[in-house]
Protein backbone atom coordinates (compact mmCIF):
# COMPACT_ATOMS: atom_id res chain seq x y z
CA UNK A 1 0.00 0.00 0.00
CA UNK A 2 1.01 3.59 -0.96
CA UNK A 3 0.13 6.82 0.12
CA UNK A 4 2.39 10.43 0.29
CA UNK A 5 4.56 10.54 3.41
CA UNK A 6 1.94 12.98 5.13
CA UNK A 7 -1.00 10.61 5.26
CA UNK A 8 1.36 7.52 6.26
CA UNK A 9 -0.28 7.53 10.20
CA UNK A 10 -3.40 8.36 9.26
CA UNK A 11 -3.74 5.20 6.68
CA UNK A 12 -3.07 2.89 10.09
CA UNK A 13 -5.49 4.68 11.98
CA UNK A 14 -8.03 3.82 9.11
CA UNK A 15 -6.78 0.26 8.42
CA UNK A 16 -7.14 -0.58 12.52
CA UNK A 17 -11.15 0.51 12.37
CA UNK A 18 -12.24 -1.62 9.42
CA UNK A 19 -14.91 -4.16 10.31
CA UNK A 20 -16.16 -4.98 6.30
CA UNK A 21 -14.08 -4.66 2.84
CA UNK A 22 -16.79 -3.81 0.52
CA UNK A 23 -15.18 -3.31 -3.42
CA UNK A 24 -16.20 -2.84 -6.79
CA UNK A 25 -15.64 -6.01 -9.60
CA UNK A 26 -14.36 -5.11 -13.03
CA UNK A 27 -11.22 -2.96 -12.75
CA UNK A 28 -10.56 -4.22 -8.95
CA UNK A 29 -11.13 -8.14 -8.57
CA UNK A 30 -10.71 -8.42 -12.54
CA UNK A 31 -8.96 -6.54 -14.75
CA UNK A 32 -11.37 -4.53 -16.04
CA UNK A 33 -12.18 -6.54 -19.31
CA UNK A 34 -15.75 -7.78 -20.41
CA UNK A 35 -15.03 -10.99 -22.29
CA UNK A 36 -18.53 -12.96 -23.86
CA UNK A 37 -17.92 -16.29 -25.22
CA UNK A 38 -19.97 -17.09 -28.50
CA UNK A 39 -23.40 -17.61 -27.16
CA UNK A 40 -23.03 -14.36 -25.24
CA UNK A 41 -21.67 -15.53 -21.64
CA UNK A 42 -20.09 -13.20 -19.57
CA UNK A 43 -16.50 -14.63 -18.72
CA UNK A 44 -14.55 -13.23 -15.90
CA UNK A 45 -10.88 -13.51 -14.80
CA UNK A 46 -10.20 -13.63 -11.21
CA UNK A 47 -6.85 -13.62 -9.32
CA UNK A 48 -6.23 -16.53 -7.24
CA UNK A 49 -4.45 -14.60 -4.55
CA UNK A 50 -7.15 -11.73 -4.56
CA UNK A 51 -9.57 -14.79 -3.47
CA UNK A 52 -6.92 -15.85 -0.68
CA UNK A 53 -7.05 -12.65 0.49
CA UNK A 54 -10.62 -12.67 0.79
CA UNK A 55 -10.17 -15.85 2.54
CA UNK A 56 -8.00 -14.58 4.71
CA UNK A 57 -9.97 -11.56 5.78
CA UNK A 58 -13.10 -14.08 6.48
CA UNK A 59 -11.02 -15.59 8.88
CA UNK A 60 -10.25 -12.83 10.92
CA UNK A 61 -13.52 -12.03 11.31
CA UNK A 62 -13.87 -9.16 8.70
CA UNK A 63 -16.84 -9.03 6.55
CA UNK A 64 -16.83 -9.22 2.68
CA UNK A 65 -18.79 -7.86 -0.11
CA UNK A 66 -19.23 -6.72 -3.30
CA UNK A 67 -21.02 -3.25 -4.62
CA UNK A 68 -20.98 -3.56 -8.67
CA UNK A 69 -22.43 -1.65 -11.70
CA UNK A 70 -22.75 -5.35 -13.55
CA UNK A 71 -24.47 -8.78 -12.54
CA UNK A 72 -23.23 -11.51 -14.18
CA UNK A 73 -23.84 -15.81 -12.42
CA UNK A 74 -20.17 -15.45 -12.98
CA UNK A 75 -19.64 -12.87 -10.60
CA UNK A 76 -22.10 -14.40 -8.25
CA UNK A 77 -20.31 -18.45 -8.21
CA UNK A 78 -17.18 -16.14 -6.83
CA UNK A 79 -19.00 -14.65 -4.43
CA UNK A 80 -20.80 -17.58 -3.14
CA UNK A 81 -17.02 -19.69 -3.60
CA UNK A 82 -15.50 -17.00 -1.38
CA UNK A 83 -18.15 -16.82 0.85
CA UNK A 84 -18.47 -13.34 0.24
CA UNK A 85 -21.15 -11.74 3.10
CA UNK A 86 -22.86 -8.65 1.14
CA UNK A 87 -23.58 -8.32 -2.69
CA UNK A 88 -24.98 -5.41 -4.54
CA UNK A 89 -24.92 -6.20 -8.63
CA UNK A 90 -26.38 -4.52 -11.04
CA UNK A 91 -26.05 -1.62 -8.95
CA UNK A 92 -24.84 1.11 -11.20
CA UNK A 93 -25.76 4.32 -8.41
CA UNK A 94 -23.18 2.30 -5.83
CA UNK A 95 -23.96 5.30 -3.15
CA UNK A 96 -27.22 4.46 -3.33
CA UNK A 97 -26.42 0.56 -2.57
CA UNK A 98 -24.12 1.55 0.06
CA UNK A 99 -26.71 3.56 2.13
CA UNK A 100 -28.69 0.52 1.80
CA UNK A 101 -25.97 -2.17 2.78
CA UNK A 102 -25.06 0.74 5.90
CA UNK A 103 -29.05 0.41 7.04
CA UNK A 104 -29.37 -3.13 6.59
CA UNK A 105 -25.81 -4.08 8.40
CA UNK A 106 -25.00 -0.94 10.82
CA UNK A 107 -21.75 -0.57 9.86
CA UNK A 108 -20.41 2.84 10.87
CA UNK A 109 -18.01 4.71 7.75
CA UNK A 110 -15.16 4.34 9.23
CA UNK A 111 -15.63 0.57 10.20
CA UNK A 112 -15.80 0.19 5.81
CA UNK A 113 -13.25 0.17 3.55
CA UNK A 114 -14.09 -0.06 0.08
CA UNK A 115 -11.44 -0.91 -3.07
CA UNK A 116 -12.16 0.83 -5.96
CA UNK A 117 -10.85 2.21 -9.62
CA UNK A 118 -13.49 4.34 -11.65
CA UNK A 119 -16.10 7.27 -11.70
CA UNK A 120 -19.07 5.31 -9.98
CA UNK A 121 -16.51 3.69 -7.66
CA UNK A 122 -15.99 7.80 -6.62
CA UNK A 123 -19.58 8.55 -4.01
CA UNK A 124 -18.64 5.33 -2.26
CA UNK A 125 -14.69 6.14 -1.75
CA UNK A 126 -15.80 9.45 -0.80
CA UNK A 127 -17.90 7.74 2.06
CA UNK A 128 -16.60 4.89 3.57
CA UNK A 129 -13.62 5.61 6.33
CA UNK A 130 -10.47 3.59 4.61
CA UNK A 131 -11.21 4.16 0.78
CA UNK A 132 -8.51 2.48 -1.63
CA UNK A 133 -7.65 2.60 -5.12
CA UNK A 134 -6.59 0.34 -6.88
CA UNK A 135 -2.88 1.21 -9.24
CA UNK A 136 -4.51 1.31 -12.53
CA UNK A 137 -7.51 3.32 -11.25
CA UNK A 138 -8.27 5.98 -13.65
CA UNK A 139 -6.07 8.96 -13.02
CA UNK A 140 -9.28 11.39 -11.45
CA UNK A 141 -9.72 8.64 -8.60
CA UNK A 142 -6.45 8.20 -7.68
CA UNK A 143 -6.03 11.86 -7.59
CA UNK A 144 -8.74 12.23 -5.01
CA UNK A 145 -8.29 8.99 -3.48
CA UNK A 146 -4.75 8.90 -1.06
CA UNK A 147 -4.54 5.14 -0.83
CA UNK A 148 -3.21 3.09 -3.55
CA UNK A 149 -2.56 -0.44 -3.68
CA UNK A 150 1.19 -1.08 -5.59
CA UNK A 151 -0.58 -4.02 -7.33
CA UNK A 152 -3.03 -3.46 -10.26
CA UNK A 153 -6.86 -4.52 -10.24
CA UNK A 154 -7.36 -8.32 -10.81
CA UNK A 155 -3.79 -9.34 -10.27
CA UNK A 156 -3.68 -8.96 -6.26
CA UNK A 157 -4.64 -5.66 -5.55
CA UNK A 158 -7.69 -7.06 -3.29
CA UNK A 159 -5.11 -9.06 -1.33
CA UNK A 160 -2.40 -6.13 -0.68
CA UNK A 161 -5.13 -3.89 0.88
CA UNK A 162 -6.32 -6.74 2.84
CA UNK A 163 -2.89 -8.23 3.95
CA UNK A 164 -2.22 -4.19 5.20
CA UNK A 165 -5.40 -4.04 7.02
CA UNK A 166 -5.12 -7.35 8.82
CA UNK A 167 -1.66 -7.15 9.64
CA UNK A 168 -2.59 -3.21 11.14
CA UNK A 169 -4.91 -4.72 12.94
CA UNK A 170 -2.38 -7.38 14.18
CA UNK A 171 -4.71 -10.32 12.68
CA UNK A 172 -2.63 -11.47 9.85
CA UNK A 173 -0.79 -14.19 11.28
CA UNK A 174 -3.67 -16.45 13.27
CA UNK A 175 -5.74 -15.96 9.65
CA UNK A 176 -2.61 -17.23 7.89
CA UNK A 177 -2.01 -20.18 10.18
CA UNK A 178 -5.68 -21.07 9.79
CA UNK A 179 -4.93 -21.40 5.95
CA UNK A 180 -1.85 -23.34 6.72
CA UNK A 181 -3.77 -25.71 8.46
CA UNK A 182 -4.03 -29.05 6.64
CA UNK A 183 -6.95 -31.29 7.72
């Protein structure tokens, strides 16, 4: 994770209060391309470390989710494989999903992060108390974003900012173990 030297403190502050990583799909746990096979399936490339890291995060107790302009059963089978706890698809107004998923849940802002890399992603990163973007976001988000993961979306982006928040929050190493676990 990156941020200018003067925000350094204040991105552990943030890190240590998030309860749930919320984050957008295409751009963030793919790589931003829309790929239909010949009788018009969506296909979707996901990064096997970004779903480790969303493993990881379920074991230490940290809610999941997803808040997404597209809806695709694609999307969905990684949700359910990841056992991802809040889904908003086909949510194009993601502020307006968010105010819903803050209602429903009672999550506080600052308990939420939320991973993001375009224009819709912006209401939401502008809300939630840890926003990140992702490297490749589009230059206007990371300009008003001040977190930024070194990795780029769908190639372990997801799994930096969740390896920095859990090991903030000192939980890194009992989720690890629990993967290491062989039974």
């Amino acid at each position: 994770m990156e941020c200018s030297p003067e925000f350094q403190s204040e991105m552990k502050q943030r890190a240590r209060k998030v309860r749930v990583i919320l984050m957008d799909v295409d751009g963030v746990l793919t790589n931003g391309e829309i790929v239909y096979n010949s009788v018009g399936e969506e296909i979707k490339f996901f990064d096997a470390h970004d779903g480790l890291g969303i493993r990881l995060a379920n074991e230490a107790g940290l809610k999941t989710g997803l808040i997404s302009a597209r809806d695709s059963e694609a999307i969905r089978m990684r949700a359910r494989e990841l056992k991802m706890d809040i889904l908003f698809l086909g949510k194009y107004h993601k502020q307006k999903s968010y105010d819903t998923f803050k209602e429903n849940y009672h999550f506080k802002d600052e308990e939420v992060c939320f991973i993001g890399d375009d224009l819709p992603d912006l209401p939401v990163l502008n809300s939630v108390g840890f926003p990140i973007a992702v490297r490749n976001a589009y230059s206007v988000v990371k300009e008003i974003i001040p977190f930024h993961t070194n990795k780029e979306g769908g190639r372990g982006a997801v799994r930096e900012a969740i390896e920095f928040i859990l090991e903030t929050q000192g939980k890194l190493d009992k989720a690890m173990e629990y993967i290491l676990r062989f039974d």
